[in-house]
PDB file of N, CA and C in Angstrom:
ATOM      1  N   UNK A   1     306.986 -31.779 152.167  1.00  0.00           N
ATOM      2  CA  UNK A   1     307.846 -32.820 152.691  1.00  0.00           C
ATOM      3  C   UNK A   1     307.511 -33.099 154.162  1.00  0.00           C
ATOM      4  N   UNK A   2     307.780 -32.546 154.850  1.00  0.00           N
ATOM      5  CA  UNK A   2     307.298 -32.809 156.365  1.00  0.00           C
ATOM      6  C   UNK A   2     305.955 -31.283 156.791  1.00  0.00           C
ATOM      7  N   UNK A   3     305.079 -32.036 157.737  1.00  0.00           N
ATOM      8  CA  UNK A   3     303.626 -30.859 157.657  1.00  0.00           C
ATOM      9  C   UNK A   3     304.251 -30.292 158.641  1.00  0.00           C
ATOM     10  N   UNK A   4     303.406 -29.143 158.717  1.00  0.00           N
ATOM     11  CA  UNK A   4     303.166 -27.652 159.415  1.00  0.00           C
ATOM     12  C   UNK A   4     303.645 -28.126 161.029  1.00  0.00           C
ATOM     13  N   UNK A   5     303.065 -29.417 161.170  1.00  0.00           N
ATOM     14  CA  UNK A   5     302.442 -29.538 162.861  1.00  0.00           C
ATOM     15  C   UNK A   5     304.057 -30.223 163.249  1.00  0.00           C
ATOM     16  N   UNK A   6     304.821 -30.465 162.425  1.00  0.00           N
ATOM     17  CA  UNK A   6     306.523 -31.247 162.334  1.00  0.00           C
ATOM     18  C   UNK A   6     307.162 -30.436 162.854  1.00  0.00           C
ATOM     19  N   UNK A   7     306.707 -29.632 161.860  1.00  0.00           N
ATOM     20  CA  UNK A   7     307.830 -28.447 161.835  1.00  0.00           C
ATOM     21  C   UNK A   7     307.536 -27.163 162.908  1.00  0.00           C
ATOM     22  N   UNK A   8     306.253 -27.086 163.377  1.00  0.00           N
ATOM     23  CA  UNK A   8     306.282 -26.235 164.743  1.00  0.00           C
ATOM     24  C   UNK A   8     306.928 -26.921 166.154  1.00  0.00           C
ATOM     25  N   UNK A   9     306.729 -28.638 165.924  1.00  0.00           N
ATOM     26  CA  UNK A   9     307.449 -29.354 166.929  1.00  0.00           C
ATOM     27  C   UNK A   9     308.767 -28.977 166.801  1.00  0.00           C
ATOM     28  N   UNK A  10     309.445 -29.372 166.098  1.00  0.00           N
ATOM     29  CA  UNK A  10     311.002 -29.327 165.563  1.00  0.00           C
ATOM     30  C   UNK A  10     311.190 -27.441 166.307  1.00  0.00           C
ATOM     31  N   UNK A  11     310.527 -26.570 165.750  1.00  0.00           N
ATOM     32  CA  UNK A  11     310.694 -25.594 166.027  1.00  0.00           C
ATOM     33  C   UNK A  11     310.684 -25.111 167.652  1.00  0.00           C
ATOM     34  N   UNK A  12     310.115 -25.248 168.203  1.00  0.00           N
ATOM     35  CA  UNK A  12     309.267 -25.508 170.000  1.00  0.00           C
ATOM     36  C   UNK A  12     310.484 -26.379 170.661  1.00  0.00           C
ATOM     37  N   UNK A  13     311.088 -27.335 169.767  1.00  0.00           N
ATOM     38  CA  UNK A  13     312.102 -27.961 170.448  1.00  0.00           C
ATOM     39  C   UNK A  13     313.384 -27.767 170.305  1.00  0.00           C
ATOM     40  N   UNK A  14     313.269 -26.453 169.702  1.00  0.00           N
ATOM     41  CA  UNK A  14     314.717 -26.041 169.177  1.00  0.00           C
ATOM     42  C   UNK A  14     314.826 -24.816 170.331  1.00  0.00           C
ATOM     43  N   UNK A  15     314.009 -24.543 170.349  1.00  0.00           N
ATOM     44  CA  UNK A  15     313.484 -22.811 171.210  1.00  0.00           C
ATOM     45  C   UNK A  15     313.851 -23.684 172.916  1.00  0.00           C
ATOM     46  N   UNK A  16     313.220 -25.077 173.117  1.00  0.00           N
ATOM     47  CA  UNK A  16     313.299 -25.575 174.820  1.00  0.00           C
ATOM     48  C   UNK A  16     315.115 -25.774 174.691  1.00  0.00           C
ATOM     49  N   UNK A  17     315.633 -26.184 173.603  1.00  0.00           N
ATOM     50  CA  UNK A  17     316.626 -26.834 173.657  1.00  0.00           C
ATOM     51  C   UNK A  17     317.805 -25.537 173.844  1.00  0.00           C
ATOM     52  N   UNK A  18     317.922 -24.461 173.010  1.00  0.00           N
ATOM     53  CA  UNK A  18     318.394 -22.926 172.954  1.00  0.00           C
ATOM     54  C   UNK A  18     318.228 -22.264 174.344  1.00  0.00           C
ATOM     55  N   UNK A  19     316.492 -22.310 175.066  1.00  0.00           N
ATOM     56  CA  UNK A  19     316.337 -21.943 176.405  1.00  0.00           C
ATOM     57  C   UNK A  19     317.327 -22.577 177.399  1.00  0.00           C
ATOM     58  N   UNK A  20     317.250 -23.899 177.358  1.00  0.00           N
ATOM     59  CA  UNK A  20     318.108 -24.472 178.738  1.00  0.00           C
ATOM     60  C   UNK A  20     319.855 -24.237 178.185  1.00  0.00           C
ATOM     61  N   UNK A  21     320.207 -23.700 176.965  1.00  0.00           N
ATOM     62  CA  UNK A  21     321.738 -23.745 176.263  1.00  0.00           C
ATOM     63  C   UNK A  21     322.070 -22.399 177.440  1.00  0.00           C
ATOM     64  N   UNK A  22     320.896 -21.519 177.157  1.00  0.00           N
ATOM     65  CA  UNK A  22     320.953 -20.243 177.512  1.00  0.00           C
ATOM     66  C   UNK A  22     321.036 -19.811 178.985  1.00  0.00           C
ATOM     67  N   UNK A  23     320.339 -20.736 179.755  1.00  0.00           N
ATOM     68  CA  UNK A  23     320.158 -20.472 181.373  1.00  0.00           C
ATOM     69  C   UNK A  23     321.523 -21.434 181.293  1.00  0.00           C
ATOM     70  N   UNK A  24     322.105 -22.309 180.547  1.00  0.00           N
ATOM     71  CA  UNK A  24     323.545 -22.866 181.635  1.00  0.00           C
ATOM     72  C   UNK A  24     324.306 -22.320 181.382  1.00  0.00           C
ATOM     73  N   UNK A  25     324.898 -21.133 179.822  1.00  0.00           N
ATOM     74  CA  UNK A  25     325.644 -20.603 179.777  1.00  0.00           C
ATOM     75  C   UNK A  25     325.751 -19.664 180.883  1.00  0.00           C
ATOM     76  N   UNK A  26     325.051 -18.944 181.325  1.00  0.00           N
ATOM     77  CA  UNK A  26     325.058 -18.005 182.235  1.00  0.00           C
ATOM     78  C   UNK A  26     325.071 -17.976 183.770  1.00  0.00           C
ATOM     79  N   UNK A  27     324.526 -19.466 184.373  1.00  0.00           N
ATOM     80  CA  UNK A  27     325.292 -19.788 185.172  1.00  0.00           C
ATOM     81  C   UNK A  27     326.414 -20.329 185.347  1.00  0.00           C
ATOM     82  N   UNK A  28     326.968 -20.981 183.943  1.00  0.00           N
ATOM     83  CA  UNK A  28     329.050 -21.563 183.904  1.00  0.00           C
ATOM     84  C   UNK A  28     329.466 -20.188 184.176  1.00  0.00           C
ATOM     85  N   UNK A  29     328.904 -18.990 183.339  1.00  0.00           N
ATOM     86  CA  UNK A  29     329.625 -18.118 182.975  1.00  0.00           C
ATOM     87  C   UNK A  29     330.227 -17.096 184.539  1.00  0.00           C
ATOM     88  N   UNK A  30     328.622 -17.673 185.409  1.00  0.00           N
ATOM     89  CA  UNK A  30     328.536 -16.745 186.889  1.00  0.00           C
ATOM     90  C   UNK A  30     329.613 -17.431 187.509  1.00  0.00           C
ATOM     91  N   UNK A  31     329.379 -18.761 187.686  1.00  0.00           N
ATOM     92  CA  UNK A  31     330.567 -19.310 188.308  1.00  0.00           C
ATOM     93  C   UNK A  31     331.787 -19.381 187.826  1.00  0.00           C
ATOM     94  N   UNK A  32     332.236 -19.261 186.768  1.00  0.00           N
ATOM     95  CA  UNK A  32     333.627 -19.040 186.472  1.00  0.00           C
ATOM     96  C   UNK A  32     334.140 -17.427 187.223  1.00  0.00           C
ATOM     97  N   UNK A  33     333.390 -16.439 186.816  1.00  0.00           N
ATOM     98  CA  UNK A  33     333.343 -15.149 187.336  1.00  0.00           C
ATOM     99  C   UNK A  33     334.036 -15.215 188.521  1.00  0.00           C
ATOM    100  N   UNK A  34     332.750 -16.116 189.735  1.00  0.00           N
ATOM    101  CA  UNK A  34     333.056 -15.905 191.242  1.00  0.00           C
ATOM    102  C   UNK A  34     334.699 -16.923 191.423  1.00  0.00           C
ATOM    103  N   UNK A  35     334.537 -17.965 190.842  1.00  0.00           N
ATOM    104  CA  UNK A  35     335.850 -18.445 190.802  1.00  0.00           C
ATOM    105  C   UNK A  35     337.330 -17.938 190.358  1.00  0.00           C
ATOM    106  N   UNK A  36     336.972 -16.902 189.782  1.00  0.00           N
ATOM    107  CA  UNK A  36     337.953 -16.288 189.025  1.00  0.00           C
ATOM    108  C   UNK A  36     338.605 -15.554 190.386  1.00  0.00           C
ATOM    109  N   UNK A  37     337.754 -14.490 191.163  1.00  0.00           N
ATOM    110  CA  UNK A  37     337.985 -13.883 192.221  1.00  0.00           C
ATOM    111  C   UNK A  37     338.743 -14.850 192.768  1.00  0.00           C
ATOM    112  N   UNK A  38     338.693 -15.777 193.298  1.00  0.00           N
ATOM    113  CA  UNK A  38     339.236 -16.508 194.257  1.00  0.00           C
ATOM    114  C   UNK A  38     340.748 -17.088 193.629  1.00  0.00           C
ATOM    115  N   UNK A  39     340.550 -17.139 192.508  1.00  0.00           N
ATOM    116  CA  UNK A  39     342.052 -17.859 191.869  1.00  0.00           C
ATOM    117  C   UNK A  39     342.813 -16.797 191.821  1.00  0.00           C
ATOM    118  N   UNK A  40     342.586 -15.617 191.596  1.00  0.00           N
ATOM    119  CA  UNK A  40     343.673 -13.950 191.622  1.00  0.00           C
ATOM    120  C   UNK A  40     343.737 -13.995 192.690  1.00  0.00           C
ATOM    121  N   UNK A  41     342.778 -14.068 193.949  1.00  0.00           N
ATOM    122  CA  UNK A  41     343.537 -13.808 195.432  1.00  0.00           C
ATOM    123  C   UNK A  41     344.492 -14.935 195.507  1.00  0.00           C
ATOM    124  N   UNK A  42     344.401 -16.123 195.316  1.00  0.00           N
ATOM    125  CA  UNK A  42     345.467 -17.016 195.678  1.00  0.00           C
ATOM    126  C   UNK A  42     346.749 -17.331 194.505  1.00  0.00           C
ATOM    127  N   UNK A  43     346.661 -15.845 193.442  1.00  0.00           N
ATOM    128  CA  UNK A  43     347.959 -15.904 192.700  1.00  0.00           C
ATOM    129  C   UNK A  43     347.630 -16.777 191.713  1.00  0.00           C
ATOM    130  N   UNK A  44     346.988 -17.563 191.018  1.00  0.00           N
ATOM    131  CA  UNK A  44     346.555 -17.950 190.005  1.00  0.00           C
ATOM    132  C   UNK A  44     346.145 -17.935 188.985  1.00  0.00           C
ATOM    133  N   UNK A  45     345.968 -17.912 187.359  1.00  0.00           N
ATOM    134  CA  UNK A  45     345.790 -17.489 186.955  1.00  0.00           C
ATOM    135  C   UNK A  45     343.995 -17.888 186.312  1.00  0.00           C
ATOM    136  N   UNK A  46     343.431 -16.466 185.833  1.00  0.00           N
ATOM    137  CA  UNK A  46     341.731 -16.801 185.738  1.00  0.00           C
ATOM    138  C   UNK A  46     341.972 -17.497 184.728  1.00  0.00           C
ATOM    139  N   UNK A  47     340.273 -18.109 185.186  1.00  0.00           N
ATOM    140  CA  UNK A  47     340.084 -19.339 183.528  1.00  0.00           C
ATOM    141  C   UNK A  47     339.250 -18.175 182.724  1.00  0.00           C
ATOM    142  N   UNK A  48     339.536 -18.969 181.244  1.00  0.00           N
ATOM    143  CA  UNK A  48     338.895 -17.930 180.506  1.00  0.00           C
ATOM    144  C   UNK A  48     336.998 -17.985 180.775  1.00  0.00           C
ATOM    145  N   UNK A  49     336.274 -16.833 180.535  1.00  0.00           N
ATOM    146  CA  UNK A  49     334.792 -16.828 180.575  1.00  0.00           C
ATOM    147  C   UNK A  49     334.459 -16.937 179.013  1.00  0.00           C
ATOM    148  N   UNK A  50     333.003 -16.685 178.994  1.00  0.00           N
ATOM    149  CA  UNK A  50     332.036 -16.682 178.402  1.00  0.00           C
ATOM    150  C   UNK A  50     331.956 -15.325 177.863  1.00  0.00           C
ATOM    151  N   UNK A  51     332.186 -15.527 175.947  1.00  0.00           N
ATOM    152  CA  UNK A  51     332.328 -14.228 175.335  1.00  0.00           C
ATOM    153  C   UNK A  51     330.941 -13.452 175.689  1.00  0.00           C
ATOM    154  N   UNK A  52     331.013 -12.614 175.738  1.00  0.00           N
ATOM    155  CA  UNK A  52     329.185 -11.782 175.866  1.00  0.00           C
ATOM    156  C   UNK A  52     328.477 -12.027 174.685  1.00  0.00           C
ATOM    157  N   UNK A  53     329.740 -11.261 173.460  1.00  0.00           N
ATOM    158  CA  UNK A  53     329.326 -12.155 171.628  1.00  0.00           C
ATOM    159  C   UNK A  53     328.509 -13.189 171.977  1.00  0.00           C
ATOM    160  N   UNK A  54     329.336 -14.276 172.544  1.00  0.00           N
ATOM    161  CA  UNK A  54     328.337 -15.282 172.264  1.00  0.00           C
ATOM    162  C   UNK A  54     326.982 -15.924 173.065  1.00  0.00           C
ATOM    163  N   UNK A  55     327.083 -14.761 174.365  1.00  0.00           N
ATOM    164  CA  UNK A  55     325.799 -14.959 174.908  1.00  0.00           C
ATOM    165  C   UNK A  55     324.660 -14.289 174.158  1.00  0.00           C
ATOM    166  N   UNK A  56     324.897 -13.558 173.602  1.00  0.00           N
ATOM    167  CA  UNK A  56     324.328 -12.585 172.962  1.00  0.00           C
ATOM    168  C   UNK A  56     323.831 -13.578 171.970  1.00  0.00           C
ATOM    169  N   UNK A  57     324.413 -13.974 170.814  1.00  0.00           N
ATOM    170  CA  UNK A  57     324.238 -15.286 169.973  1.00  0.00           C
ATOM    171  C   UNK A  57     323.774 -16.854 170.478  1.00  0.00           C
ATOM    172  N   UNK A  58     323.483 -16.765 171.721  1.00  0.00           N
ATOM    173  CA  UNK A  58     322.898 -17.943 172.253  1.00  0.00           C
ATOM    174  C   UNK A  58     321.568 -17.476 172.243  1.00  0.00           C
ATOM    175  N   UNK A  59     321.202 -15.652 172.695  1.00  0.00           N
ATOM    176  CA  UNK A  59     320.046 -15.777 172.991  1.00  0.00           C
ATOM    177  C   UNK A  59     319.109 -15.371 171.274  1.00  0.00           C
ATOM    178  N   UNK A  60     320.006 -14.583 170.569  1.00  0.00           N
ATOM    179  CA  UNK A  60     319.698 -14.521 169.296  1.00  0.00           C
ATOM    180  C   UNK A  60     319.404 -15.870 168.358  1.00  0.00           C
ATOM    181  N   UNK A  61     319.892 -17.046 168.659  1.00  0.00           N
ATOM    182  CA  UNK A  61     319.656 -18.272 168.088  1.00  0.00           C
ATOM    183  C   UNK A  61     317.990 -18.897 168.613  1.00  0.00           C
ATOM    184  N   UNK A  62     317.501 -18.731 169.799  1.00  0.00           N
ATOM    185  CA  UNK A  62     316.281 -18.917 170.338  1.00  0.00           C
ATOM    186  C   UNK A  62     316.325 -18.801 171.802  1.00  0.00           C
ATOM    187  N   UNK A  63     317.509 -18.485 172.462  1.00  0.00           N
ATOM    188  CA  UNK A  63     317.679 -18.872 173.862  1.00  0.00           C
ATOM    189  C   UNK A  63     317.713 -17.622 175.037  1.00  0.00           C
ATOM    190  N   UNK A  64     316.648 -16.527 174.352  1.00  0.00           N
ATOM    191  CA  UNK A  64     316.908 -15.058 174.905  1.00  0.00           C
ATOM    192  C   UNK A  64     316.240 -15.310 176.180  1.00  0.00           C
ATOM    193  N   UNK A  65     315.141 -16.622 176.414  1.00  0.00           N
ATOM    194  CA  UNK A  65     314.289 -16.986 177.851  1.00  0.00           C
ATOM    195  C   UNK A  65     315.529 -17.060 178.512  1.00  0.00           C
ATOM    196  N   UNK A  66     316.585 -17.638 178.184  1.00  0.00           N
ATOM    197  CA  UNK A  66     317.014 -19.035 179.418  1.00  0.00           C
ATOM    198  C   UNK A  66     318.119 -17.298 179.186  1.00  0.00           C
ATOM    199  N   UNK A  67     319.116 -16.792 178.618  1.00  0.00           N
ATOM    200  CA  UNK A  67     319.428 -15.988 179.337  1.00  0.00           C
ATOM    201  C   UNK A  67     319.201 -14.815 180.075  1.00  0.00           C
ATOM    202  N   UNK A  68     317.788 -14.406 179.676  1.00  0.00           N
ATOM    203  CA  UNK A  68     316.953 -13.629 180.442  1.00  0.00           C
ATOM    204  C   UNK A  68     316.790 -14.271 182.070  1.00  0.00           C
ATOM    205  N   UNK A  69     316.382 -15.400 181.822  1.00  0.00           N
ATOM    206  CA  UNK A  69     315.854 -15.722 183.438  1.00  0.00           C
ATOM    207  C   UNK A  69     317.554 -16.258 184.016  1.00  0.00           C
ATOM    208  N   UNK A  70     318.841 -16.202 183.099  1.00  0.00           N
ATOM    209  CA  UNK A  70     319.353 -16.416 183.922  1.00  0.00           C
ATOM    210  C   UNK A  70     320.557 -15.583 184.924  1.00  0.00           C
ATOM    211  N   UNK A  71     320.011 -14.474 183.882  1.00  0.00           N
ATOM    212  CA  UNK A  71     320.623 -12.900 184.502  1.00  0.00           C
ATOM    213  C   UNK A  71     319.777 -12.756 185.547  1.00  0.00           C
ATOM    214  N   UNK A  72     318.317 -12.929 185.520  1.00  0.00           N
ATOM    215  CA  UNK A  72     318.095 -13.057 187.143  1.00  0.00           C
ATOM    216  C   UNK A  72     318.122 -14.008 188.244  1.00  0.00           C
ATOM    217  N   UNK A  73     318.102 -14.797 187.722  1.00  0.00           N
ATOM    218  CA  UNK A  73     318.364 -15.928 188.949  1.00  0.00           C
ATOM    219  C   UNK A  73     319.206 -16.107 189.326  1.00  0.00           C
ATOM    220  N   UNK A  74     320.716 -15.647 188.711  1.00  0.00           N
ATOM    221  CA  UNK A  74     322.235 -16.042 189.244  1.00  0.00           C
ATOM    222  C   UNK A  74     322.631 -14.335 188.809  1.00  0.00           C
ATOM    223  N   UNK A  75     322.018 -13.543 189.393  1.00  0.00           N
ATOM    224  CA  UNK A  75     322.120 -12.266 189.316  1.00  0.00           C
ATOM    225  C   UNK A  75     323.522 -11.831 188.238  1.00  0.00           C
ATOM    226  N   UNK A  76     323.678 -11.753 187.206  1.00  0.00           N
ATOM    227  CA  UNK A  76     324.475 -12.310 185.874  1.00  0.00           C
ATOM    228  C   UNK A  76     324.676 -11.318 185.412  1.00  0.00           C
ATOM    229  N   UNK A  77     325.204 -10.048 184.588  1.00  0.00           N
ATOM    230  CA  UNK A  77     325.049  -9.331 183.547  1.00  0.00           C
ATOM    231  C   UNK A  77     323.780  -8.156 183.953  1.00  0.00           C
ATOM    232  N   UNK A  78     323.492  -7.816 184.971  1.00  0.00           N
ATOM    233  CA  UNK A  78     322.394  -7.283 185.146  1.00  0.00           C
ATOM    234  C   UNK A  78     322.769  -5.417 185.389  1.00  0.00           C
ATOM    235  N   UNK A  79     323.612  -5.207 186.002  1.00  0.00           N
ATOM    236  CA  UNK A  79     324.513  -4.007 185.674  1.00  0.00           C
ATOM    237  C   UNK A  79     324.966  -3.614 184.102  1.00  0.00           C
ATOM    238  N   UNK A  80     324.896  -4.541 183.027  1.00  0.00           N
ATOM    239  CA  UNK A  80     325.212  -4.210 182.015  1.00  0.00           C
ATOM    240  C   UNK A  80     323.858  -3.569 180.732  1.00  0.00           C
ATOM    241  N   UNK A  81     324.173  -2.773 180.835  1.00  0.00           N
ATOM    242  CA  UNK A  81     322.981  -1.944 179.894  1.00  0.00           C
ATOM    243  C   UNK A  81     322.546  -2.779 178.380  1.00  0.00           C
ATOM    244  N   UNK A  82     323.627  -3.136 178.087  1.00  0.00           N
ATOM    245  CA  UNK A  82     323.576  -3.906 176.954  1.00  0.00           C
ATOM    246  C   UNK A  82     322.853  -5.456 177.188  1.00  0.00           C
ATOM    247  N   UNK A  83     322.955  -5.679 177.993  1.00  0.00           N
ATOM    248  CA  UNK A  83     321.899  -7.356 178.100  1.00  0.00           C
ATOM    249  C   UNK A  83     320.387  -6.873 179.270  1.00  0.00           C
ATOM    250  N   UNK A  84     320.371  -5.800 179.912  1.00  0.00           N
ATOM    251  CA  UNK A  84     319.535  -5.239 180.759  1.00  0.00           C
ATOM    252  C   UNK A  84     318.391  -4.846 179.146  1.00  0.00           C
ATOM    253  N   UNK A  85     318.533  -4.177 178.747  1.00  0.00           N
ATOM    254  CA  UNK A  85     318.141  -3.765 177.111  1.00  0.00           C
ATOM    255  C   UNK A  85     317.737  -5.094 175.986  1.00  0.00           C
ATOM    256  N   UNK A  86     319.183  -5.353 175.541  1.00  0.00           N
ATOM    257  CA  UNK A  86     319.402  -6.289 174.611  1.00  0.00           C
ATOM    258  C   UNK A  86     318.824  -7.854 174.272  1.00  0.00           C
ATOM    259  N   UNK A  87     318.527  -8.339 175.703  1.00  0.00           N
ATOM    260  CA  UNK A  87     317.997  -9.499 175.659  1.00  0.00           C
ATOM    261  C   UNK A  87     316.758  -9.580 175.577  1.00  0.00           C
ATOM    262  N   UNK A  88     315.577  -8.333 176.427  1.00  0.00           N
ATOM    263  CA  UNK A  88     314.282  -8.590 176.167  1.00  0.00           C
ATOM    264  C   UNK A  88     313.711  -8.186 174.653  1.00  0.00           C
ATOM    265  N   UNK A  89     314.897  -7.252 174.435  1.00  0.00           N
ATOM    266  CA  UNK A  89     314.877  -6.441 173.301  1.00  0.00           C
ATOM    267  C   UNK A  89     314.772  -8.128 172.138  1.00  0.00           C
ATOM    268  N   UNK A  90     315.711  -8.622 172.233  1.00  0.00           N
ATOM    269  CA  UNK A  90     315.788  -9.912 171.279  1.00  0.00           C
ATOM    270  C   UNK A  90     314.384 -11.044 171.586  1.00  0.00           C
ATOM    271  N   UNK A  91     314.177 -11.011 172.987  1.00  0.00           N
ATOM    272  CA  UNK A  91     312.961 -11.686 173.305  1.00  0.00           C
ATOM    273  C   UNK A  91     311.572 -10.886 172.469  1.00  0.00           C
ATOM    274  N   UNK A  92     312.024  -9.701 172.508  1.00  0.00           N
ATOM    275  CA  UNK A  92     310.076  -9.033 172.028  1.00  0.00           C
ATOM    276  C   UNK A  92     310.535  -9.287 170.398  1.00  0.00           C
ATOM    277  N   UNK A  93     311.467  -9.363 169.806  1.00  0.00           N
ATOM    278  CA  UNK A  93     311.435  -9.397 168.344  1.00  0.00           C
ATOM    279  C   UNK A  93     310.794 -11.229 167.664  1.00  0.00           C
ATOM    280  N   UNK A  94     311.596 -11.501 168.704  1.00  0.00           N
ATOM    281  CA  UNK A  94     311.720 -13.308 168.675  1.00  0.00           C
ATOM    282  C   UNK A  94     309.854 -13.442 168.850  1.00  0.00           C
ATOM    283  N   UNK A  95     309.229 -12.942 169.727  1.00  0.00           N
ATOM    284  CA  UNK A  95     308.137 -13.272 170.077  1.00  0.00           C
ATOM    285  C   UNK A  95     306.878 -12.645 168.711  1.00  0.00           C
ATOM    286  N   UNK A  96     307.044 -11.545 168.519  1.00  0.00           N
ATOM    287  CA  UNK A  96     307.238 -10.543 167.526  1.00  0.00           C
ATOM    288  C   UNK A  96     307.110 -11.589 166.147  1.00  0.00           C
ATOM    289  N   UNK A  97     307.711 -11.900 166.163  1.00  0.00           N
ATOM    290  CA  UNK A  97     308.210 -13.464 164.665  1.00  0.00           C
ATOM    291  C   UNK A  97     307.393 -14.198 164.866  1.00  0.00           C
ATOM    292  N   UNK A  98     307.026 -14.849 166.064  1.00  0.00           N
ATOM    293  CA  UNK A  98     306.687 -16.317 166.225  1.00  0.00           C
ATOM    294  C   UNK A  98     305.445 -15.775 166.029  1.00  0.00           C
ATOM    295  N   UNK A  99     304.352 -14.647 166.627  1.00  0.00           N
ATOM    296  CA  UNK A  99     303.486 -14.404 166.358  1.00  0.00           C
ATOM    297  C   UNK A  99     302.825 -13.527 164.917  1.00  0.00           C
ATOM    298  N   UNK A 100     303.537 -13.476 163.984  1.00  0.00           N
ATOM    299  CA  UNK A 100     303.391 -13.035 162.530  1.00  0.00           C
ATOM    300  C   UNK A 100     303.409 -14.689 161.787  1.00  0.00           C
ATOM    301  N   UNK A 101     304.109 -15.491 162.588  1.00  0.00           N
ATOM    302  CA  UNK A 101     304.402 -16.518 161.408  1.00  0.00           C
ATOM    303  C   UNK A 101     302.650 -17.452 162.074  1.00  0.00           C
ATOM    304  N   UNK A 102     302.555 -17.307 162.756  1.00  0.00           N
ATOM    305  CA  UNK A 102     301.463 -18.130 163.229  1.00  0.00           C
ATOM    306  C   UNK A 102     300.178 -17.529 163.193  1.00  0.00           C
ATOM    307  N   UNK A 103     300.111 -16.382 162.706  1.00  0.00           N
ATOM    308  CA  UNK A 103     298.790 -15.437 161.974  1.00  0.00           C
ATOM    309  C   UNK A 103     299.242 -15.434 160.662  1.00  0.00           C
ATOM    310  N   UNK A 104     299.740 -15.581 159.983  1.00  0.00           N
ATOM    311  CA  UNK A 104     299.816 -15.492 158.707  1.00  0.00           C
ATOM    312  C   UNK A 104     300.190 -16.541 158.031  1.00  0.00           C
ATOM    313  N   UNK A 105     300.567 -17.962 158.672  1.00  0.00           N
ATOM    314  CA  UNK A 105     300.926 -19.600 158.312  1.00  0.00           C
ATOM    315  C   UNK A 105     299.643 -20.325 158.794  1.00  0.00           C
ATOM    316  N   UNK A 106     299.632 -20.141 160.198  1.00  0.00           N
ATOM    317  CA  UNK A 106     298.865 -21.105 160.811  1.00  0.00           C
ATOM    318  C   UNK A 106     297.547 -20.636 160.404  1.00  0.00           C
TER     319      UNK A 106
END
């Protein structure tokens, strides 16, 4: 139905589209954080954040780049053992895939 060369596009553009899902969750998520501080000092109440579940499931869907680079760039989750681990961990499997399907398809 649709060729090989479709469907690696479609695929490549699902992975850019998951990457940038992934670097903005994690900077909303930084700035809600630092904002949060500031709304408890002035008696307010915090807005809700960004489940980890579902950062976790952003980067498990294709988007383990964009929250990888965005635990470092907005220094994010980086104290936490579980995404310090977990995300490259999901990046080497993800990469891991892409390179079995493209030795053994392509």
């Amino acid at each position: 139905m649709f060729s090989q060369e479709v469907i690696w596009q479609a695929d490549l553009a699902l992975v850019g589209v998951m990457t940038l899902v992934g670097l903005g969750a994690m900077g909303l998520d930084k700035t809600i954080a630092r904002k949060n501080g500031e709304r408890v000092q002035r008696g307010k109440k915090p807005r809700r954040r960004i489940p980890e579940k579902t950062l976790f499931l952003i980067a498990a869907l294709g988007g383990s780049l964009g929250v990888l680079a965005g635990m470092y760039l907005f220094r994010h989750k980086t104290k936490h053992k579980s995404f310090v681990f977990g995300v490259p961990l999901i990046l080497a499997a993800q990469i891991a895939l892409a390179w079995l399907l493209v030795t053994k398809l392509g």
